[in-house]
C-alpha atoms as a PDB file:
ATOM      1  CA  UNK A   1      -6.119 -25.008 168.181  1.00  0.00           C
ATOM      2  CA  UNK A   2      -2.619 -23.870 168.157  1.00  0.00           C
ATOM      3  CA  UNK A   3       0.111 -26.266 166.283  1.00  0.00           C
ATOM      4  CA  UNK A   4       2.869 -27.718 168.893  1.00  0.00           C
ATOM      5  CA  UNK A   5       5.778 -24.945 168.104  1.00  0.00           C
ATOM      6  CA  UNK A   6       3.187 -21.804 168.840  1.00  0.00           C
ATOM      7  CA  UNK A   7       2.512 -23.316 171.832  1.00  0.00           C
ATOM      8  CA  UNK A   8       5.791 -23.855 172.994  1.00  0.00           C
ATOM      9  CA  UNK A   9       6.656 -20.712 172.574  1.00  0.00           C
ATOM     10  CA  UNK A  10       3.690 -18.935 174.565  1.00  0.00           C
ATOM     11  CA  UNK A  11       4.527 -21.530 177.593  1.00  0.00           C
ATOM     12  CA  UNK A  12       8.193 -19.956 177.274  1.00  0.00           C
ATOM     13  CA  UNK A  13       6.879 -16.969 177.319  1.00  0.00           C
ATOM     14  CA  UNK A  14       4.750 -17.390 180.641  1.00  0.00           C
ATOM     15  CA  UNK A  15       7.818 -19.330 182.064  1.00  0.00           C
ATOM     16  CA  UNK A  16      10.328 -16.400 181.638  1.00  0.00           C
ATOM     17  CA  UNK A  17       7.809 -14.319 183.279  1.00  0.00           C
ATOM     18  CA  UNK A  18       7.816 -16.842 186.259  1.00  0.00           C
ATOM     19  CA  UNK A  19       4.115 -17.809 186.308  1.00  0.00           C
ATOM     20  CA  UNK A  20       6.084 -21.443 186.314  1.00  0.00           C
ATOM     21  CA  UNK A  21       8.807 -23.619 185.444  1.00  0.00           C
ATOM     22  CA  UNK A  22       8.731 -24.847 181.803  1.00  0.00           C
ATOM     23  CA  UNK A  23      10.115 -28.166 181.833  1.00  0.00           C
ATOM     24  CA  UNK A  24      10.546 -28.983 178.051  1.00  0.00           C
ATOM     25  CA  UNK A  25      12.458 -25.490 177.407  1.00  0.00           C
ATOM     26  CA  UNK A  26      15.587 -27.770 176.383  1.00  0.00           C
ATOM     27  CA  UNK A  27      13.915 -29.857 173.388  1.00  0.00           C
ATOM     28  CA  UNK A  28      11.685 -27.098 172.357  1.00  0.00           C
ATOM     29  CA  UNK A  29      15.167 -24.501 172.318  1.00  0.00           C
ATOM     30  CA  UNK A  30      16.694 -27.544 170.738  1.00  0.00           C
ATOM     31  CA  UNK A  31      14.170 -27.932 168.137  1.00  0.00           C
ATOM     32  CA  UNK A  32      14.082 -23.830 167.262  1.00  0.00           C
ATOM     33  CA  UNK A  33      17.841 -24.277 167.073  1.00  0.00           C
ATOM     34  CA  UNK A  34      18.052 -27.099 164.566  1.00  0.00           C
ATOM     35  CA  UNK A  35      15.224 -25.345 162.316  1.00  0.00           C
ATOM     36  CA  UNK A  36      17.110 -21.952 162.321  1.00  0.00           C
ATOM     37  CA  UNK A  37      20.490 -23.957 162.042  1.00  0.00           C
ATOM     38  CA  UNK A  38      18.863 -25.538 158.514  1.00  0.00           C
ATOM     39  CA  UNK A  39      17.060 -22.557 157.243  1.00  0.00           C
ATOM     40  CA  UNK A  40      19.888 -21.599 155.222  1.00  0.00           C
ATOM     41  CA  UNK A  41      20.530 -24.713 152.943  1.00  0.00           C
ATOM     42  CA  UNK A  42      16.762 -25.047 151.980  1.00  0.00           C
ATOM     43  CA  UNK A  43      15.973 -21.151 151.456  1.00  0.00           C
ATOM     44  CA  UNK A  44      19.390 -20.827 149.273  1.00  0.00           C
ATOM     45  CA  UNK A  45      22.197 -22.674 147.972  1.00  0.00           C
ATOM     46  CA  UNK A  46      24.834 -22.070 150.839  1.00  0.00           C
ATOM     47  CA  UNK A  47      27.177 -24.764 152.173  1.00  0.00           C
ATOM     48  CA  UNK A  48      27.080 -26.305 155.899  1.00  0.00           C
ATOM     49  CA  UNK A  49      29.872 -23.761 156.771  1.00  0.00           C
ATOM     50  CA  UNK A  50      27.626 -21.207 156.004  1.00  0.00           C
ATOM     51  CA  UNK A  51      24.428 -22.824 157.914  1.00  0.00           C
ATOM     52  CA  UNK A  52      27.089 -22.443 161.155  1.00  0.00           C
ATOM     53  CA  UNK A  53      28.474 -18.844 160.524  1.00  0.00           C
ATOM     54  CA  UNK A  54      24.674 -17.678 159.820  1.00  0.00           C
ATOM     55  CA  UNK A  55      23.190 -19.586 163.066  1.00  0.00           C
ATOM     56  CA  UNK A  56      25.935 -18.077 164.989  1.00  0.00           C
ATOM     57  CA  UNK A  57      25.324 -14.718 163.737  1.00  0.00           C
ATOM     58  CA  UNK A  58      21.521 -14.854 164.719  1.00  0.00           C
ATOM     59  CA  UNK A  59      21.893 -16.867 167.979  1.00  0.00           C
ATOM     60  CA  UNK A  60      21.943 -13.996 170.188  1.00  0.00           C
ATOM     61  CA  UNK A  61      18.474 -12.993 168.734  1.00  0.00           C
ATOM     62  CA  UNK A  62      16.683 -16.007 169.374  1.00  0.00           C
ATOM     63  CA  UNK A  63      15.388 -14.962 173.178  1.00  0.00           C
ATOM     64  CA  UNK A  64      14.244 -11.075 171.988  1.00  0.00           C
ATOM     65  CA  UNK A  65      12.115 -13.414 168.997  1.00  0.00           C
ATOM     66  CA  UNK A  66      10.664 -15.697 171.630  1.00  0.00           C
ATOM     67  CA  UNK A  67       9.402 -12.717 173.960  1.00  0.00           C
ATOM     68  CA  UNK A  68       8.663 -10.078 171.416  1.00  0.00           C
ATOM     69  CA  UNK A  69       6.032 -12.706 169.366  1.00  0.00           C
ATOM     70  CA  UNK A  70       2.050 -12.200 169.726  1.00  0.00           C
ATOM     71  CA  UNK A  71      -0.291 -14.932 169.220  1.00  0.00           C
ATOM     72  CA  UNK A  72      -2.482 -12.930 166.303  1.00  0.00           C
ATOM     73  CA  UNK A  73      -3.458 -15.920 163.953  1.00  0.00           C
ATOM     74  CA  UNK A  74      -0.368 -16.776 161.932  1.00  0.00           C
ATOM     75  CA  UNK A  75       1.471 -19.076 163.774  1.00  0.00           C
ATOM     76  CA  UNK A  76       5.182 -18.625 165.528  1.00  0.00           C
ATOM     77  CA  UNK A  77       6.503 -20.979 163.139  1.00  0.00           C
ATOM     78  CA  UNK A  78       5.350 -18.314 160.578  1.00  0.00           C
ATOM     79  CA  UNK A  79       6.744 -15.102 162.322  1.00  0.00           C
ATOM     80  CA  UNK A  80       9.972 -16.824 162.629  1.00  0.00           C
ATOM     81  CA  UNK A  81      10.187 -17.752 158.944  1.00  0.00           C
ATOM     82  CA  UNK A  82       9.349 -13.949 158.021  1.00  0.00           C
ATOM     83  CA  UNK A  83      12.525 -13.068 160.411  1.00  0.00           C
ATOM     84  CA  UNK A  84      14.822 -15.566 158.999  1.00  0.00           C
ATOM     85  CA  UNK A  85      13.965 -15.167 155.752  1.00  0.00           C
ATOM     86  CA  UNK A  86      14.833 -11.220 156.087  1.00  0.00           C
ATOM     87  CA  UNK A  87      18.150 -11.532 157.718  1.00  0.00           C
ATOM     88  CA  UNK A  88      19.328 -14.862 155.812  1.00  0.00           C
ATOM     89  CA  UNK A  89      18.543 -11.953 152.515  1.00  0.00           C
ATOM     90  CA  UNK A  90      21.052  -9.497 154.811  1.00  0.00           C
ATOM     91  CA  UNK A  91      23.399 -12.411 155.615  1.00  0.00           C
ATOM     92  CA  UNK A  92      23.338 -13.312 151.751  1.00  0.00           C
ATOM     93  CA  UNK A  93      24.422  -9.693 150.612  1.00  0.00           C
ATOM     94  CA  UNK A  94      27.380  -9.390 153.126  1.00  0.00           C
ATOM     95  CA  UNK A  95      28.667 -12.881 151.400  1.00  0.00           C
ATOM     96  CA  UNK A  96      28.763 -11.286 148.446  1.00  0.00           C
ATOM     97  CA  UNK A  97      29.844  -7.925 149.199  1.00  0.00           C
ATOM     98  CA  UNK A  98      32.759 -10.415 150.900  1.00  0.00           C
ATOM     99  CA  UNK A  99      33.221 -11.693 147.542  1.00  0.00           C
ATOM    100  CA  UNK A 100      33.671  -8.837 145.643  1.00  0.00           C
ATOM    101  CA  UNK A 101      36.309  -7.289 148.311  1.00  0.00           C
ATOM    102  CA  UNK A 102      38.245 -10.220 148.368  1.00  0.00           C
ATOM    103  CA  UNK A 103      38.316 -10.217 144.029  1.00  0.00           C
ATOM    104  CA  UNK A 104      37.882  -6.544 143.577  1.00  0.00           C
ATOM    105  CA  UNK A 105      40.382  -6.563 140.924  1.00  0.00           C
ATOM    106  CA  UNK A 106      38.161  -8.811 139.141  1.00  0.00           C
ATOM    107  CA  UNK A 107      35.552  -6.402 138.599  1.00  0.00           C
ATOM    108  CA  UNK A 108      37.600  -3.472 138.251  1.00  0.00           C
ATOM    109  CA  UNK A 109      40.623  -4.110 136.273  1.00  0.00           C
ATOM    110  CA  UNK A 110      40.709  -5.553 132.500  1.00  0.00           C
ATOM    111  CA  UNK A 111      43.391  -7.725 134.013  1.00  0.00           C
ATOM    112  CA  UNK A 112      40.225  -9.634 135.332  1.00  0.00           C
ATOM    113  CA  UNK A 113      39.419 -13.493 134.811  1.00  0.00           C
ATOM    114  CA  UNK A 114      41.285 -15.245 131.870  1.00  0.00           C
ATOM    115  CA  UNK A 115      43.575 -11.934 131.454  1.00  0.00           C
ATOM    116  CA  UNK A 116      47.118 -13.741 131.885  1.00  0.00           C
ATOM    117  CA  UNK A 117      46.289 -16.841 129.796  1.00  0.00           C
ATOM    118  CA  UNK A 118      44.644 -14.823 127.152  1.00  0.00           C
ATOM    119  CA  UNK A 119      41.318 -12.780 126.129  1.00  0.00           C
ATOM    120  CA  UNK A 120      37.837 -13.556 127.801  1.00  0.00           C
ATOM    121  CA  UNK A 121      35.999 -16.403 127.268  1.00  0.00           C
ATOM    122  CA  UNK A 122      35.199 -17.779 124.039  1.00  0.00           C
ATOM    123  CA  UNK A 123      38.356 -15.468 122.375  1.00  0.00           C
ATOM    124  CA  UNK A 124      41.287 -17.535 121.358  1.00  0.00           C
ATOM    125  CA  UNK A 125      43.363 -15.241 120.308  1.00  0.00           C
ATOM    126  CA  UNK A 126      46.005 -16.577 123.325  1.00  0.00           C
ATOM    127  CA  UNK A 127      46.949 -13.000 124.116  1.00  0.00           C
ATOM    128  CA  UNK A 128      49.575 -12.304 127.072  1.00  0.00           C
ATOM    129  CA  UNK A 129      49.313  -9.400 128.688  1.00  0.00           C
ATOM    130  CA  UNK A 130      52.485  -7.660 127.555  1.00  0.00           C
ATOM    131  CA  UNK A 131      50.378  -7.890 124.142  1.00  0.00           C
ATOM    132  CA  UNK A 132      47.019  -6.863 125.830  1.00  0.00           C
ATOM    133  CA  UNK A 133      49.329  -3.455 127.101  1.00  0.00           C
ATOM    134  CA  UNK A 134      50.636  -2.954 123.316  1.00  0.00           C
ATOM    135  CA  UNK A 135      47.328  -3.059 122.289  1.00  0.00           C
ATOM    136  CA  UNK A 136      46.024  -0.657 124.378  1.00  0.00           C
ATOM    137  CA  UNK A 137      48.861   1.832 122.866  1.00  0.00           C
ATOM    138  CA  UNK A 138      48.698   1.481 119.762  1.00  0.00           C
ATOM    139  CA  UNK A 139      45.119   1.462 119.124  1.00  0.00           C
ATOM    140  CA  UNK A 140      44.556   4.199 121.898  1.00  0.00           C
ATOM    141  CA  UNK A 141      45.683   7.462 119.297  1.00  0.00           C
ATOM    142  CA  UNK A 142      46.398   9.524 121.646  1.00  0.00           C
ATOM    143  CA  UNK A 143      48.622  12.595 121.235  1.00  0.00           C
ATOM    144  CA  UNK A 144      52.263  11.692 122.348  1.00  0.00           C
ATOM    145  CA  UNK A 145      52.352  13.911 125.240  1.00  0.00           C
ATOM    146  CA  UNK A 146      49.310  12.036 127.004  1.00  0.00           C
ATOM    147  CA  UNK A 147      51.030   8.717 126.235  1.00  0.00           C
ATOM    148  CA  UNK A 148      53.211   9.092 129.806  1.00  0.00           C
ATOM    149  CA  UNK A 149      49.812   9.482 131.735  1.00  0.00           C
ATOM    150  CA  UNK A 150      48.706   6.821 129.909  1.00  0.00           C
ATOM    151  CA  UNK A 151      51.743   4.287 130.593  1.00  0.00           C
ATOM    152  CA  UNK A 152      51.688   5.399 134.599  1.00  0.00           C
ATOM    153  CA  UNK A 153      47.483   4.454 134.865  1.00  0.00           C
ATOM    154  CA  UNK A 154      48.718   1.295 133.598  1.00  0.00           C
ATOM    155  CA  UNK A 155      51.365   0.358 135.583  1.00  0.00           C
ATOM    156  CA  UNK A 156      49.018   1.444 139.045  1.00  0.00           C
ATOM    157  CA  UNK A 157      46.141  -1.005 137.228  1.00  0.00           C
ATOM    158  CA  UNK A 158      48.867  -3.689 137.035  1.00  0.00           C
ATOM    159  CA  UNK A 159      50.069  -3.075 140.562  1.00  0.00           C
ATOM    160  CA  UNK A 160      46.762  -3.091 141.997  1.00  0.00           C
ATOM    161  CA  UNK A 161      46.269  -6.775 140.449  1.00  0.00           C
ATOM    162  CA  UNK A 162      50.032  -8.056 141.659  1.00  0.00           C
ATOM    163  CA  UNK A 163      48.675 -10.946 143.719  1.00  0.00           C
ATOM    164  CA  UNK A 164      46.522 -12.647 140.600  1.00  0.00           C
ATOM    165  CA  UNK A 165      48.946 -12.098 138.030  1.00  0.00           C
ATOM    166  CA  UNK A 166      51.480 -14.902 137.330  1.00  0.00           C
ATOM    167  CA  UNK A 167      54.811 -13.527 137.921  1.00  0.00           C
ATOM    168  CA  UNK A 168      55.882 -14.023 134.248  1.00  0.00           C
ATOM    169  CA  UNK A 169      53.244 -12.139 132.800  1.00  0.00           C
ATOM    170  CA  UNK A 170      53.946  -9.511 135.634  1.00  0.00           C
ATOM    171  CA  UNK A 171      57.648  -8.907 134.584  1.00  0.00           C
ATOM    172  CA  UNK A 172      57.080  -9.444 130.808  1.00  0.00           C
ATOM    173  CA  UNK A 173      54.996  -6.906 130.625  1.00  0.00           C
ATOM    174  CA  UNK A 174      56.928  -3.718 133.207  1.00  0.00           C
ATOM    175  CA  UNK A 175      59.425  -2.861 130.021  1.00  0.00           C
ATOM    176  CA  UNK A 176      56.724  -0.903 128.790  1.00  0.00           C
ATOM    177  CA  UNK A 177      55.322   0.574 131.954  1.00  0.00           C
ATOM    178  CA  UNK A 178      58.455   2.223 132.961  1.00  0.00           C
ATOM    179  CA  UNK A 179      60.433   0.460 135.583  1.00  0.00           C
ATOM    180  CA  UNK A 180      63.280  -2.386 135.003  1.00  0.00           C
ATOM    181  CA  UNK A 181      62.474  -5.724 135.912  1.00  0.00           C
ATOM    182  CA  UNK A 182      64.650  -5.387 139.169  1.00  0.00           C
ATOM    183  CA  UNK A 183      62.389  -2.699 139.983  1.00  0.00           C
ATOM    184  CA  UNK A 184      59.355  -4.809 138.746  1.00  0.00           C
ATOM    185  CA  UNK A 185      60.529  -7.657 141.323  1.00  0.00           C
ATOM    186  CA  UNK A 186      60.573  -5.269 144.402  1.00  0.00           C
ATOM    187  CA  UNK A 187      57.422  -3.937 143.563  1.00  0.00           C
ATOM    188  CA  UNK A 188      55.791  -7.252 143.694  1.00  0.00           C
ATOM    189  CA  UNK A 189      57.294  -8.630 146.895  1.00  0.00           C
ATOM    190  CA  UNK A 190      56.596  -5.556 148.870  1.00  0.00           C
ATOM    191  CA  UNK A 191      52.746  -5.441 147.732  1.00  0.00           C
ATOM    192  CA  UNK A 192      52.318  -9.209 148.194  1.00  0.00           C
ATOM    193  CA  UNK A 193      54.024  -8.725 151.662  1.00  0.00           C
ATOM    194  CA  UNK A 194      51.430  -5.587 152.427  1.00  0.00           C
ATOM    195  CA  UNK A 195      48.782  -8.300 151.503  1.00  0.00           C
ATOM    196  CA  UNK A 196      49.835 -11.093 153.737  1.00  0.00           C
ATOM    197  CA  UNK A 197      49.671  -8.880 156.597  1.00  0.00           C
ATOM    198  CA  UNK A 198      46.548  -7.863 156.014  1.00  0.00           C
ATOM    199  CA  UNK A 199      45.705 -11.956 155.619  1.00  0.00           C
ATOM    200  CA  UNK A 200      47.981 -12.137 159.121  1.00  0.00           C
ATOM    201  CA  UNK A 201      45.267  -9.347 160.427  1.00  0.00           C
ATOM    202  CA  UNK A 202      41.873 -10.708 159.500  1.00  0.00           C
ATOM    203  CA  UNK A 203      42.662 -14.387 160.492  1.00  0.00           C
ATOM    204  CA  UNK A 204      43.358 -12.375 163.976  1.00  0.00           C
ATOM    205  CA  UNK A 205      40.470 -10.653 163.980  1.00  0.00           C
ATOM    206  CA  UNK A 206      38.408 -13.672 162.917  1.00  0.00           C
ATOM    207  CA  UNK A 207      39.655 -15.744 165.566  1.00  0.00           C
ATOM    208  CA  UNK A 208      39.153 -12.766 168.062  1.00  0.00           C
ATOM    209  CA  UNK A 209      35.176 -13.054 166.577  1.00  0.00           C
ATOM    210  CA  UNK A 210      35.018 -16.560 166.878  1.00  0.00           C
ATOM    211  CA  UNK A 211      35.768 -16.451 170.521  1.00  0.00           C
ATOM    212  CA  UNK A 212      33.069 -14.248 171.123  1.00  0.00           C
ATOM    213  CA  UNK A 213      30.971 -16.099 169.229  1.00  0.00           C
ATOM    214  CA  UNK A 214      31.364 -18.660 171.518  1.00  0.00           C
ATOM    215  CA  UNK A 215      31.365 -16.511 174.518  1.00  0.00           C
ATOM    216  CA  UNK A 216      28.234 -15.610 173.656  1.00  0.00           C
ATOM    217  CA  UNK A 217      26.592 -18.742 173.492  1.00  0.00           C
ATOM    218  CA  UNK A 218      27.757 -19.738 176.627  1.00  0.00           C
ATOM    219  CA  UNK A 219      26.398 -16.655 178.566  1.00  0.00           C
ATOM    220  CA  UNK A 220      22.995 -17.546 176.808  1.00  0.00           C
ATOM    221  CA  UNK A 221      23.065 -20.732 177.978  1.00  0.00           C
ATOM    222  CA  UNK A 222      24.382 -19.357 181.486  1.00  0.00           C
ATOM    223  CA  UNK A 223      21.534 -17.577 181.787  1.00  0.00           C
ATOM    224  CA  UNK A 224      18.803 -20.218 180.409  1.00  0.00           C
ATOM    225  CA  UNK A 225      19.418 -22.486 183.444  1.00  0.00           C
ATOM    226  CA  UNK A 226      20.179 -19.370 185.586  1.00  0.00           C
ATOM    227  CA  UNK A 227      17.782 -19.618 188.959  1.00  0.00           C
ATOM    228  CA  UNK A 228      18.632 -16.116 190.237  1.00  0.00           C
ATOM    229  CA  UNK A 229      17.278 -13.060 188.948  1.00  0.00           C
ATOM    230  CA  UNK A 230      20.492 -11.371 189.747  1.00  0.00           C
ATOM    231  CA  UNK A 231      22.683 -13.297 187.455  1.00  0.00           C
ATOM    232  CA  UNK A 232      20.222 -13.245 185.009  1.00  0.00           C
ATOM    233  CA  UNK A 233      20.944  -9.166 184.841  1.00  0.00           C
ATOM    234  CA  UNK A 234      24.557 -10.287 185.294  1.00  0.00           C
ATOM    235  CA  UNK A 235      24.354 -12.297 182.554  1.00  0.00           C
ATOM    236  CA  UNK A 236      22.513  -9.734 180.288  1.00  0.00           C
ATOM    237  CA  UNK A 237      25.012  -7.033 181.123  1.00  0.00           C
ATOM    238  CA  UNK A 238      27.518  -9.457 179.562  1.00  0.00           C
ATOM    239  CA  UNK A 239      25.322 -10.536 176.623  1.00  0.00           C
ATOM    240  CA  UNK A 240      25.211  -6.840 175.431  1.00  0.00           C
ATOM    241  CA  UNK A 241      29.209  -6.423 175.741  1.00  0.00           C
ATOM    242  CA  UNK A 242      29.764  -9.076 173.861  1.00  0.00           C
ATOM    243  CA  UNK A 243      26.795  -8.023 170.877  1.00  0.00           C
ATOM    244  CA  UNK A 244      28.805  -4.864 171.679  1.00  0.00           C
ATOM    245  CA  UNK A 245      32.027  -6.046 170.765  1.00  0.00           C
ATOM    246  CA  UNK A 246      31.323  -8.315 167.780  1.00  0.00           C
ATOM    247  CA  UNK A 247      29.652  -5.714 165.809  1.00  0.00           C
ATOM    248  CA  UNK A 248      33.083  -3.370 166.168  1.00  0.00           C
ATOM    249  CA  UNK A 249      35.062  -6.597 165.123  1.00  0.00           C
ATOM    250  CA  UNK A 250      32.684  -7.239 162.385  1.00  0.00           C
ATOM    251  CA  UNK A 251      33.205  -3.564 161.074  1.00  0.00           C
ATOM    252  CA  UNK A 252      37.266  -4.120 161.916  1.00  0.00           C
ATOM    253  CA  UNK A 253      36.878  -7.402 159.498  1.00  0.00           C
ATOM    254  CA  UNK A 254      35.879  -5.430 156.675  1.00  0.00           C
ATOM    255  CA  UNK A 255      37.945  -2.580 156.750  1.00  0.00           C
ATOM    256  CA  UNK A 256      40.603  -5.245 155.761  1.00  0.00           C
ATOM    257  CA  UNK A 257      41.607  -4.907 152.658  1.00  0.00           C
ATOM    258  CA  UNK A 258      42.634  -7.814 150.478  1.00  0.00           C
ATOM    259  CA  UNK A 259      43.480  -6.500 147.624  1.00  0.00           C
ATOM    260  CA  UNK A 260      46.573  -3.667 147.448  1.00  0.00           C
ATOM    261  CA  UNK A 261      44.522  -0.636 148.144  1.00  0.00           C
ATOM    262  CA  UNK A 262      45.253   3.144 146.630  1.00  0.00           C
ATOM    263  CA  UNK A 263      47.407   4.305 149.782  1.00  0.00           C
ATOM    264  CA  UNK A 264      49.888   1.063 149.276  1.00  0.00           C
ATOM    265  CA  UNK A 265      49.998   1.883 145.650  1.00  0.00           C
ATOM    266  CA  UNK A 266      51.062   5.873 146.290  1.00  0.00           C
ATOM    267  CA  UNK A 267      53.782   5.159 148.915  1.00  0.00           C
ATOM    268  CA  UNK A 268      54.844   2.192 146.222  1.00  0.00           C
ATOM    269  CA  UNK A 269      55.125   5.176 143.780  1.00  0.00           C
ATOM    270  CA  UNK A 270      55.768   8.043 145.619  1.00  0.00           C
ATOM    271  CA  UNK A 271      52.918   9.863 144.510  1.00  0.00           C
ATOM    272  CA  UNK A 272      50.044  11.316 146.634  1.00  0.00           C
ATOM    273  CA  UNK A 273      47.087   9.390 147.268  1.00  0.00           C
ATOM    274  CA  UNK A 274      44.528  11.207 144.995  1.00  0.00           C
ATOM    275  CA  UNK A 275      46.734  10.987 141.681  1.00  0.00           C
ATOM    276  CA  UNK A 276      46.561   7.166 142.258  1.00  0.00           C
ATOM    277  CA  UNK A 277      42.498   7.475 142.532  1.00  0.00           C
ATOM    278  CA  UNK A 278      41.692   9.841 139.847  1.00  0.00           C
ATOM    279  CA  UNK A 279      44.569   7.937 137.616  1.00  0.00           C
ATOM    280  CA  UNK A 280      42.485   4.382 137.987  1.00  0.00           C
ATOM    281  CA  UNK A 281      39.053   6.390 137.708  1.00  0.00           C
ATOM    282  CA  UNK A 282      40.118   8.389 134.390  1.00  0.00           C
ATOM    283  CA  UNK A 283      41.681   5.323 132.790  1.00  0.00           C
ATOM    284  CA  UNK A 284      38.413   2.747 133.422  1.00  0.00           C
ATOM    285  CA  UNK A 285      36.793   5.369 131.314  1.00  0.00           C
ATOM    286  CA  UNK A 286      38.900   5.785 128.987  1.00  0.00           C
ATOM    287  CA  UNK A 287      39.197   2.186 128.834  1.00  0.00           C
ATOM    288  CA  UNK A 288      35.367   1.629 127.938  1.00  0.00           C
ATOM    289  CA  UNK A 289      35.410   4.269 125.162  1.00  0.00           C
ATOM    290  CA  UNK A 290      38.094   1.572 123.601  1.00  0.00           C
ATOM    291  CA  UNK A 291      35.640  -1.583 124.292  1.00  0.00           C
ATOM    292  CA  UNK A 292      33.410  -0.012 121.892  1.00  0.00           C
ATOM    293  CA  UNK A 293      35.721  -0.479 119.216  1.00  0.00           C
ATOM    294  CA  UNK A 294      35.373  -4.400 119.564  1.00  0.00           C
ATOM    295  CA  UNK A 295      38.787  -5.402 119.787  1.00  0.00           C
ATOM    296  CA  UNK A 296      39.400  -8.932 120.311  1.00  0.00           C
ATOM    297  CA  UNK A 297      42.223  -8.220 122.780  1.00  0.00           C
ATOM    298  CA  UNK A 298      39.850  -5.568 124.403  1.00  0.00           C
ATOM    299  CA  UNK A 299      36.767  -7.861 124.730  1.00  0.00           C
ATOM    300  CA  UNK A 300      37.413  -8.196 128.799  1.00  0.00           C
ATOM    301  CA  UNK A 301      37.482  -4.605 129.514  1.00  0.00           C
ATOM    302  CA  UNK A 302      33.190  -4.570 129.584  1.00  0.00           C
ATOM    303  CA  UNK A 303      33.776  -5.611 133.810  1.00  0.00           C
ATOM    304  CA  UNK A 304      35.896  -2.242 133.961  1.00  0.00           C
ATOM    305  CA  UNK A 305      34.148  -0.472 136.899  1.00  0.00           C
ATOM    306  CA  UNK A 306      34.944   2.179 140.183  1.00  0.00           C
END
């Protein structure tokens, strides 16, 4: 005895294949769609926006589930779970590989978190960050001649976190990083203006996605009450363009930076493109040889990182 979604699924099976016209296909495709639609909220904690972006995501997989399955014992209900479970863990990661893009400073800066108000939590020392920089100086002891390589890693590690800095802090703290505070001023405005572009860019290129999305759907439900096998194979030369072309817009959507990457930074400068990376890679490790002096005004510098 087979329970009532199994079944279903065998009679779509042996409908597709024409042996004969399944006449409940709508409620039982409406039922699979509101279990896979609701997966998400009780497997892990992710809001109703993300139930839509993850149903839409696995939509175009639900007909290659139905046809692949074979009645072996555990039940379709079962086999489904397995598959949702798997990509809802693939969905989860690419949230928070989002995440970390979108607030990469915040794992790879000490000007992470509470920086501008003060030191990391439970520290009340109320330091600003024009303090946090002296710091950094004058309990550094470095030789005076590596003091200049010193002050120009610092000013890229403040220009890489211009957009979640508050602008005081920003200028208060450029005196002793070099340029003037008319300088200091540019340099913001053009970086946050490189950033809103790039905002300008993904919204595009989410919007593009979105519409495909939906294009998608439609052609899937095109060819669910298609009668013809000809626009069926119409219909599934479409379905693959469009599979096609979201996975290149899904790879476009993540080459979008949101945080000022290395290349902005250099042209900022005028400096090649490698000193900017090796200057942010040999200052986070300089960086943690300091935290392990357990200064107060140091104590946020454990979440430096490449």
């Amino acid at each position: 005895m087979v329970d009532y979604m199994t079944h279903q699924a065998l009679v779509y099976q042996a409908a597709c294949r024409g042996h004969f016209r399944f006449e409940e296909r709508r409620k039982f495709l409406n039922d699979l769609n509101i279990h896979i639609y609701v997966y998400p909220g009780v497997r892990r904690a992710l809001c109703e926006e993300e139930w839509s972006e993850f149903y839409l995501g696995f939509l175009g997989k639900i007909p290659d589930i139905l046809m692949n399955y074979e009645f072996r014992g555990p039940s379709f209900l079962s086999y489904l779970n397995r598959l949702l479970d798997w990509h809802l863990k693939s969905y989860y990661k690419r949230c928070e590989r989002y995440r970390q893009e979108c607030w990469v400073h915040e794992r790879e800066s000490f000007l992470s978190g509470s920086l501008s108000s003060g030191c990391s939590e439970g520290c009340d020392c109320g330091w600003s960050l024009r303090e946090k920089i002296e710091c950094v100086f004058t309990q550094s002891g470095i030789p005076a001649h590596r003091r200049e390589a010193l002050r120009q890693r610092l000013l890229i590690l403040v220009l890489k976190n211009a957009a979640v800095l508050e602008e005081s802090d920003f200028l208060t703290a450029f005196p002793l990083l070099g340029p003037d505070r008319e300088e200091a001023v540019r340099m913001r405005l053009s970086l946050l203006d490189t950033l809103e572009e790039k905002r300008k860019r993904r919204d595009e290129l989410s919007l593009k996605r979105n519409e495909s999305y939906y294009r998608l759907a439609l052609a899937f439900k095109k060819k669910d009450e298609a009668v013809s096998d000809k626009i069926r194979e119409e219909l599934d030369g479409k379905i693959l363009l469009y599979r096609r072309r979201l996975r290149r817009m899904e790879e476009q959507i993540r080459r979008v930076p949101m945080v000022p990457c290395n290349g902005d930074i250099a042209g900022l400068l005028g400096m090649p493109k490698g000193s900017v990376d090796s200057g942010l890679y040999y200052l986070r490790l300089y960086l943690r040889e300091l935290k392990k002096k357990d200064l107060c005004c140091l104590e946020d510098l454990a979440g430096v990182r490449g």
